[in-house]
C-alpha atoms as a PDB file:
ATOM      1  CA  UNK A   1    -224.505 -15.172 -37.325  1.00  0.00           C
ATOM      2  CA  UNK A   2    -221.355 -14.578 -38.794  1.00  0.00           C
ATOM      3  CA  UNK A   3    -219.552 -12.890 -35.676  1.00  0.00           C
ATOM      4  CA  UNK A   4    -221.627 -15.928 -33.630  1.00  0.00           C
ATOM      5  CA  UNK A   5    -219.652 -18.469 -35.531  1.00  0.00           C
ATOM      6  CA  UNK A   6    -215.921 -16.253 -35.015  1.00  0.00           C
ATOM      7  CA  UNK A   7    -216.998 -16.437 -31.561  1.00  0.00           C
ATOM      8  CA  UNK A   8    -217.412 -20.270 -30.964  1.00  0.00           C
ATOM      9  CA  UNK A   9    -214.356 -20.678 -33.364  1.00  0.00           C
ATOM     10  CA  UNK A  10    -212.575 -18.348 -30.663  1.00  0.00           C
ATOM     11  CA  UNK A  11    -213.640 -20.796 -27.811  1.00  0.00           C
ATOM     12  CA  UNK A  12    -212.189 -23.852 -29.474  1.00  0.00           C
ATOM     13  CA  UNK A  13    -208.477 -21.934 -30.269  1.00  0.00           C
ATOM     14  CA  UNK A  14    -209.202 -20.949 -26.370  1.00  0.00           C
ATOM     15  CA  UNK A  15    -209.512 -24.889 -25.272  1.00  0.00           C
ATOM     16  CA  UNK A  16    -206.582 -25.381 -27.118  1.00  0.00           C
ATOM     17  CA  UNK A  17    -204.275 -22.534 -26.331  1.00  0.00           C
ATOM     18  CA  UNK A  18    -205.026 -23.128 -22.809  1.00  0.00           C
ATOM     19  CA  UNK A  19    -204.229 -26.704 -22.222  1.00  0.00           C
ATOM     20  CA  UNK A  20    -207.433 -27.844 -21.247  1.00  0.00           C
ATOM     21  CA  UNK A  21    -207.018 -31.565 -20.109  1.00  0.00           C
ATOM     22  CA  UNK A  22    -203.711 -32.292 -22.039  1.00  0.00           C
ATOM     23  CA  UNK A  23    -204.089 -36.157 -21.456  1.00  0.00           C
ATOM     24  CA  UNK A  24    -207.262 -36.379 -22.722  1.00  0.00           C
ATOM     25  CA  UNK A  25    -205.849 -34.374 -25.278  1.00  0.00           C
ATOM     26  CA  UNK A  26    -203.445 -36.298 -25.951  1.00  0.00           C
ATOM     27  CA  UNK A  27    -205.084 -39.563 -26.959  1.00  0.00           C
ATOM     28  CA  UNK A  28    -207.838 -38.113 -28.253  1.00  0.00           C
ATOM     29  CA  UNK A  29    -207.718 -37.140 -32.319  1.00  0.00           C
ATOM     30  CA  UNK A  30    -209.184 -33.896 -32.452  1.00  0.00           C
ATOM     31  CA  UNK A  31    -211.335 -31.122 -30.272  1.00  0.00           C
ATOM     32  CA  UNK A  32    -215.086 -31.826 -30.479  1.00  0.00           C
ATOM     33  CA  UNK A  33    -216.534 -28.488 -29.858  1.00  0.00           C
ATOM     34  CA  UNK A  34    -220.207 -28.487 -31.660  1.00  0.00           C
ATOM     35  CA  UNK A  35    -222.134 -28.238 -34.392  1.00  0.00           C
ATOM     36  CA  UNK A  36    -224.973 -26.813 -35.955  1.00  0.00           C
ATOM     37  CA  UNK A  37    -226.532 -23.644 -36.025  1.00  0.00           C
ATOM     38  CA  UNK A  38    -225.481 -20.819 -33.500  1.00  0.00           C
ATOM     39  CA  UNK A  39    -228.636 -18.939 -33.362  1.00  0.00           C
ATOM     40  CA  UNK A  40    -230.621 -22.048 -32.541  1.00  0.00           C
ATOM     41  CA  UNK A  41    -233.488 -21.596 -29.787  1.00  0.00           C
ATOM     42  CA  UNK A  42    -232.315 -25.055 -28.399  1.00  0.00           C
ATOM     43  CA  UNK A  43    -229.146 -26.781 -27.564  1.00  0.00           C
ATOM     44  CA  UNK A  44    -228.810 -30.182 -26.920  1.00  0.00           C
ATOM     45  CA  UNK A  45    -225.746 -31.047 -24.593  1.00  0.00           C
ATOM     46  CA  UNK A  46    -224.295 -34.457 -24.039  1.00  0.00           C
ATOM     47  CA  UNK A  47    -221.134 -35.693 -22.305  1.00  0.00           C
ATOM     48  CA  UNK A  48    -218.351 -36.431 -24.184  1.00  0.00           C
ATOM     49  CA  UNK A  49    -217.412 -38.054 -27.737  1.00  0.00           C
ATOM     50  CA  UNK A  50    -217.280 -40.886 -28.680  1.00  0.00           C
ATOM     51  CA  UNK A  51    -215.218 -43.124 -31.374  1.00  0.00           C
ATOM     52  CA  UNK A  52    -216.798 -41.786 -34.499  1.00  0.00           C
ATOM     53  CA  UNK A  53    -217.285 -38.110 -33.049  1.00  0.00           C
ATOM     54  CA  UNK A  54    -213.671 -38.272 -32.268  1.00  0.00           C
ATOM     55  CA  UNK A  55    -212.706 -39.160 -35.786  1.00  0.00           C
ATOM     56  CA  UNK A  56    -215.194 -36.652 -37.547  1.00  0.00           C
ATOM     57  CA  UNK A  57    -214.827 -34.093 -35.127  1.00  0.00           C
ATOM     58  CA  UNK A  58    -218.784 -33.245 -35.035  1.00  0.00           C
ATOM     59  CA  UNK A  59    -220.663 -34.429 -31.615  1.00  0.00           C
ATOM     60  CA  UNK A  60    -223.847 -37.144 -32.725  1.00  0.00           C
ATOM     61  CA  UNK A  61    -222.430 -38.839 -35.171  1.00  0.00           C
ATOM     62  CA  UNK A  62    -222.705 -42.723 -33.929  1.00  0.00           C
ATOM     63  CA  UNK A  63    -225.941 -44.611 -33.309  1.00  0.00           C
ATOM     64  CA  UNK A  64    -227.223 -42.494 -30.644  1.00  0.00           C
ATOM     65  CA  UNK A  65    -226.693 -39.557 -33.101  1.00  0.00           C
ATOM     66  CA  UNK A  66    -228.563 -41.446 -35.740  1.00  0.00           C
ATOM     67  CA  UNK A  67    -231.360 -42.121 -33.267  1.00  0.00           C
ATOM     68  CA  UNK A  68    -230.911 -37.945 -32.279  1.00  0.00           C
ATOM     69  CA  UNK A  69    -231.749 -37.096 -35.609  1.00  0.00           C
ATOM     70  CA  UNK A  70    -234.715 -39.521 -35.547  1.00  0.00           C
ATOM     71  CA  UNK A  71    -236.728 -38.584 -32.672  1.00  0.00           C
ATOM     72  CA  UNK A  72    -235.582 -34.205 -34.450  1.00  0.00           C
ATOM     73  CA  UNK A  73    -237.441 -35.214 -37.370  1.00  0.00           C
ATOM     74  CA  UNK A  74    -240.668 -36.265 -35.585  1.00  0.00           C
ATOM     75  CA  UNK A  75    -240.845 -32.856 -33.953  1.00  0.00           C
ATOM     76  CA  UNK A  76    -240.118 -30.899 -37.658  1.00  0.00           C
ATOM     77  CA  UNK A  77    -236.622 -30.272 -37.056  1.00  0.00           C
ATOM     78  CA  UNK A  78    -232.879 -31.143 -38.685  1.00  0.00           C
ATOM     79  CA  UNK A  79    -229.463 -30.697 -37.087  1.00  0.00           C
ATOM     80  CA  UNK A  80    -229.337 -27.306 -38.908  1.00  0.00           C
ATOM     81  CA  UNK A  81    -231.926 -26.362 -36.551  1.00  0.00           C
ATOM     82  CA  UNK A  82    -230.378 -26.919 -33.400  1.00  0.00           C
ATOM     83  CA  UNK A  83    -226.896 -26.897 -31.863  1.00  0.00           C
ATOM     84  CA  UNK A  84    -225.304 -29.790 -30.375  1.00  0.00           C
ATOM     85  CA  UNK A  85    -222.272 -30.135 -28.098  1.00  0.00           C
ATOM     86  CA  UNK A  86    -220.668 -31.763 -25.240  1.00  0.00           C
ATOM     87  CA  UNK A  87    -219.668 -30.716 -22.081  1.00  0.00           C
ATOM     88  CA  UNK A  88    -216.335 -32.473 -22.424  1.00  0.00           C
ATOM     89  CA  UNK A  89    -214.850 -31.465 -25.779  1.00  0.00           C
ATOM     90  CA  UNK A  90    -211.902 -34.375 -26.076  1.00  0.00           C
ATOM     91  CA  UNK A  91    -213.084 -38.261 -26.698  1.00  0.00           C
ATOM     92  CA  UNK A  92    -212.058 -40.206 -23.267  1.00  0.00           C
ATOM     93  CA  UNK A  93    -210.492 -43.258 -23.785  1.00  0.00           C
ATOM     94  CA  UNK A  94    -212.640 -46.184 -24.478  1.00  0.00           C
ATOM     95  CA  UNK A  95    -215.492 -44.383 -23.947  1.00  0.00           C
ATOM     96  CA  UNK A  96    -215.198 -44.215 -20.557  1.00  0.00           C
ATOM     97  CA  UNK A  97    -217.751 -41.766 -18.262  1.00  0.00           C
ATOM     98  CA  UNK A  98    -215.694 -38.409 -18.446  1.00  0.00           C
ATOM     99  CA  UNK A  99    -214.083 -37.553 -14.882  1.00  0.00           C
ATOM    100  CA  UNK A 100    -215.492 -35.038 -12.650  1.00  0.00           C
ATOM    101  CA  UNK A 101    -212.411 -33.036 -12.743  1.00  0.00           C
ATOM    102  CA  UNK A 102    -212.794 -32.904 -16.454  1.00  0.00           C
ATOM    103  CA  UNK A 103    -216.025 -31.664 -16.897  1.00  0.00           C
ATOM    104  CA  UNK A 104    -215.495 -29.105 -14.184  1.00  0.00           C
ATOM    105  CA  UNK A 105    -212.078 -27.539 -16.511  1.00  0.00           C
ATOM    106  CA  UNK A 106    -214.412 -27.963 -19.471  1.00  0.00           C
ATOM    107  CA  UNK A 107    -217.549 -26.444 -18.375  1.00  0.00           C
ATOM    108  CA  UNK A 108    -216.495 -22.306 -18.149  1.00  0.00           C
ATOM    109  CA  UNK A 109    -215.806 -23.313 -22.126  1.00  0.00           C
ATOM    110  CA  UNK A 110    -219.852 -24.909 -22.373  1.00  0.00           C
ATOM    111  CA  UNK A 111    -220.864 -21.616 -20.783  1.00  0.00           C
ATOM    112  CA  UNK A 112    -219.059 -19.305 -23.547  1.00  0.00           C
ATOM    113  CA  UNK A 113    -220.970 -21.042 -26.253  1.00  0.00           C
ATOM    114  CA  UNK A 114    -224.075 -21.019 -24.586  1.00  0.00           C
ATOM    115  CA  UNK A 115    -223.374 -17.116 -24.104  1.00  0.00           C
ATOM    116  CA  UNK A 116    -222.580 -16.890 -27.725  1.00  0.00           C
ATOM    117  CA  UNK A 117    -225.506 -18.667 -28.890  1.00  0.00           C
ATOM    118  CA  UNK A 118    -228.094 -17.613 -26.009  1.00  0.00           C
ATOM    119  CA  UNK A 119    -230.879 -20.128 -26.674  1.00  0.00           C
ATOM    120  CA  UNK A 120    -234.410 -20.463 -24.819  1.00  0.00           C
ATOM    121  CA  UNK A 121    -234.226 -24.339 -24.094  1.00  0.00           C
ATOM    122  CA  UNK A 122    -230.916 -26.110 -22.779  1.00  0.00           C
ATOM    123  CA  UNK A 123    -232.073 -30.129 -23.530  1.00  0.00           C
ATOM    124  CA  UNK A 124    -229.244 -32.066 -21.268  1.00  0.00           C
ATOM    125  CA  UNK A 125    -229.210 -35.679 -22.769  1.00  0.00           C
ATOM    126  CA  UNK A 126    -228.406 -37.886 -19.800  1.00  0.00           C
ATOM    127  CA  UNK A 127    -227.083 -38.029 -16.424  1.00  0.00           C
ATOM    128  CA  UNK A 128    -223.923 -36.352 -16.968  1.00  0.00           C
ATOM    129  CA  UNK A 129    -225.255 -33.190 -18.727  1.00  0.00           C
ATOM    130  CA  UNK A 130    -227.997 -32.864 -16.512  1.00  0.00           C
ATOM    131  CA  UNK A 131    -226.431 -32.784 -13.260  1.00  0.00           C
ATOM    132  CA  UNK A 132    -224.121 -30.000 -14.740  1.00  0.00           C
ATOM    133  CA  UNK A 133    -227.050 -27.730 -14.450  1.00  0.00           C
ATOM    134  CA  UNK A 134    -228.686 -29.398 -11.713  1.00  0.00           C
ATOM    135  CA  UNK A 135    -226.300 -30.767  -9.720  1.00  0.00           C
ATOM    136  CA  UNK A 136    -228.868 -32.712  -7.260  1.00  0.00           C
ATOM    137  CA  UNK A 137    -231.156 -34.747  -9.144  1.00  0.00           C
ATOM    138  CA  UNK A 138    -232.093 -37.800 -10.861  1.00  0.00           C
ATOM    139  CA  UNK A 139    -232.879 -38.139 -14.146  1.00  0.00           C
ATOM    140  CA  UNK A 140    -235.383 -41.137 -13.950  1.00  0.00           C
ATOM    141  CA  UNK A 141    -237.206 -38.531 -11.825  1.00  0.00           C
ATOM    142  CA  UNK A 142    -236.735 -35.475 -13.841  1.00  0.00           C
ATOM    143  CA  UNK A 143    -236.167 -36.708 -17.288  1.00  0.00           C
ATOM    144  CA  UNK A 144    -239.244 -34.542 -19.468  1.00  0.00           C
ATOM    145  CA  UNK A 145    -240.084 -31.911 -16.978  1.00  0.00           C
ATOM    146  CA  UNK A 146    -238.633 -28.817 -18.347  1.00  0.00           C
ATOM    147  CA  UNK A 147    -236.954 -26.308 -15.556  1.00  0.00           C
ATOM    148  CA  UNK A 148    -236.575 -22.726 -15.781  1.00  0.00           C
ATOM    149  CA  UNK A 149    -233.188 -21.380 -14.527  1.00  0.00           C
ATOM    150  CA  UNK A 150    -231.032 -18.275 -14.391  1.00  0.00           C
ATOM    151  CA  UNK A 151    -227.315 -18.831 -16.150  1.00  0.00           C
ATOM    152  CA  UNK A 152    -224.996 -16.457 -14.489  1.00  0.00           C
ATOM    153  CA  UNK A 153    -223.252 -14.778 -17.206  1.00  0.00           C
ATOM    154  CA  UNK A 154    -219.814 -15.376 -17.203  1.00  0.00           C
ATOM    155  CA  UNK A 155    -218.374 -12.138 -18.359  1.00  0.00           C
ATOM    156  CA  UNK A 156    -220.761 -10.278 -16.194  1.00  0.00           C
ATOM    157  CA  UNK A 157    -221.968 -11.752 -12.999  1.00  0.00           C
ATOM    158  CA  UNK A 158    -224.273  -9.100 -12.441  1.00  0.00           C
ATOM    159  CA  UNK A 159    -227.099 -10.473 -15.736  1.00  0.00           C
ATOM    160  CA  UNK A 160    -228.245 -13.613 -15.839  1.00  0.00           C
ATOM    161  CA  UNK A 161    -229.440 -15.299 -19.228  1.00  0.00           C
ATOM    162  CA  UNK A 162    -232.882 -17.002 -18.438  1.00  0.00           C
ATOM    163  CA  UNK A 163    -233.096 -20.630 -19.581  1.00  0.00           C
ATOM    164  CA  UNK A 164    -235.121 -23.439 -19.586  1.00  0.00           C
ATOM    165  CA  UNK A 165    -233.601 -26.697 -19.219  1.00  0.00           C
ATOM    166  CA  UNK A 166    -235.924 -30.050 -20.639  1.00  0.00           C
ATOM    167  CA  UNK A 167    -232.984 -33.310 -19.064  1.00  0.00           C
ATOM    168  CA  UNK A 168    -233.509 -36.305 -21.098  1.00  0.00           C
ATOM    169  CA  UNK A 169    -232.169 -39.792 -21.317  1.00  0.00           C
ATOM    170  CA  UNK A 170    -229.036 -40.298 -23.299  1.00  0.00           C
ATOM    171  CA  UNK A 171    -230.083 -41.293 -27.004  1.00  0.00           C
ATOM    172  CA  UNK A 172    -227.603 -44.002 -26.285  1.00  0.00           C
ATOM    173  CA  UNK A 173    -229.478 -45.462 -23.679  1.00  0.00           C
ATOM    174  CA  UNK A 174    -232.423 -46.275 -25.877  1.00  0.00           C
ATOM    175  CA  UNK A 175    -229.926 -48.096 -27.838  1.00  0.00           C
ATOM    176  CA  UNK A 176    -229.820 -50.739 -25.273  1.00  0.00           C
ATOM    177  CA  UNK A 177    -233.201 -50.427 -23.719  1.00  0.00           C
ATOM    178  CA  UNK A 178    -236.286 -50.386 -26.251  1.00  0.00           C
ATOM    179  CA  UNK A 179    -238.703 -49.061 -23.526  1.00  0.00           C
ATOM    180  CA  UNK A 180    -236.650 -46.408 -23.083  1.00  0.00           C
ATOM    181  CA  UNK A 181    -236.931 -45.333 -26.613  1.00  0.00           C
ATOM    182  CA  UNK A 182    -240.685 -44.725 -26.410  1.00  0.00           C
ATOM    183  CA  UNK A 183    -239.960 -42.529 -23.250  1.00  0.00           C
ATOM    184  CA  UNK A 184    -237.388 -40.349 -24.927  1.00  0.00           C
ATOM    185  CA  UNK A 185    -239.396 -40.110 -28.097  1.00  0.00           C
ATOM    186  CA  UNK A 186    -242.920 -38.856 -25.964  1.00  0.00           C
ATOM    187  CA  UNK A 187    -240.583 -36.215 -23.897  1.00  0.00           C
ATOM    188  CA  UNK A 188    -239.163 -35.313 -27.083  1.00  0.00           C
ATOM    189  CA  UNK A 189    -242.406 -34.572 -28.549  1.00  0.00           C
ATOM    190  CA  UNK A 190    -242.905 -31.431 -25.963  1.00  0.00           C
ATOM    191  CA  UNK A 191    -240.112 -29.095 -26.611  1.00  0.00           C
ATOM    192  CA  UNK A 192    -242.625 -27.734 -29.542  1.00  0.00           C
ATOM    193  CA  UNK A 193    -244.662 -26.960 -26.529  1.00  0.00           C
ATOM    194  CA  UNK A 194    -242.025 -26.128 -24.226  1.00  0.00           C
ATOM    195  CA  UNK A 195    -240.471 -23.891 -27.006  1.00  0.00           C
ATOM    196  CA  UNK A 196    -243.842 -21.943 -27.637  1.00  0.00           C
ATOM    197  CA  UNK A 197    -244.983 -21.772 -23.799  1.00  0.00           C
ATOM    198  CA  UNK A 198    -241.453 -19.944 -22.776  1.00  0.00           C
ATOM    199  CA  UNK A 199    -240.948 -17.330 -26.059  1.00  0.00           C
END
């Protein structure tokens, strides 16, 4: 766990060191990299930080992380259990939708931690996240329906880590959209299921 932790500590000096989007950088207060524990079984994966993730420096933090925590605690689990990160590591401004070009310079940095941490189930909260891993669909159609897929490994193209991915809405959306809520709370309720059925 220990030499897990060094490791995603590594990737963060790495974001840094290499000037990974220096404007967003740049108005942003700190690097957002993750949180939680690195030998989870599942990662949740959302877009970018927002206001209060930017000033604490730990993803989930606002409402939506509130809610997060929530709908966790129906299915057994705390934030201890699970790791949580972004695939853009620096706050954009006001919130904005992070840029293609950004999550494409941040993404070889989402792949070393999900090396590092090498969980079963990959749950991509909203559009953004989703369509990192599959770039072609929609997430009212696939939101729930858990996907198994082959992560090339990006040290060694040769292995593959196997992985299933479960896309779900963005907590934040239930915010605005009680209907939603009830939708993200039922496909929240399989990844027990989805957990046991791929170990």
């Amino acid at each position: 766990m220990l030499d897990k932790k060094i490791a995603l500590e590594q990737i963060a000096a790495d974001i840094i060191t290499n000037n990974v989007c220096p404007d967003l950088a740049k108005q942003a207060t700190q690097l957002v990299l993750g949180d939680g524990n690195p030998d989870a079984d599942i990662v949740f994966i959302g877009e970018a930080p927002g206001k209060k993730e930017d000033e604490q420096g730990i993803p989930f933090v606002g409402a939506a992380g509130k809610f997060l925590n929530e709908m966790l605690a129906t299915i057994g689990l705390e934030r201890q259990d699970i790791y949580i990160t972004n695939i853009v590591k620096y706050r954009p401004p006001d919130n904005r939708d992070p840029l293609p070009e950004e999550k494409h310079a941040f993404l070889p940095y989402l792949q070393a931690q999900l090396e590092v941490i090498r969980p079963k189930i990959l749950v991509t909260l909203g559009r953004h996240s989703t369509n990192c891993f599959l770039p072609d669909v929609q997430i009212s159609t696939v939101h729930g329906h858990p996907k198994r897929i082959k992560l090339a490994l990006h040290d060694d193209k040769s292995k593959s880590l196997p992985i299933v991915i479960l896309p779900l809405y963005h907590p934040a959306a239930a915010l605005y959209n009680g209907g939603m809520r009830q939708t993200l709370l039922n496909d929240f309720a399989n990844i027990p299921l989805i957990l046991k059925k791929f170990n």
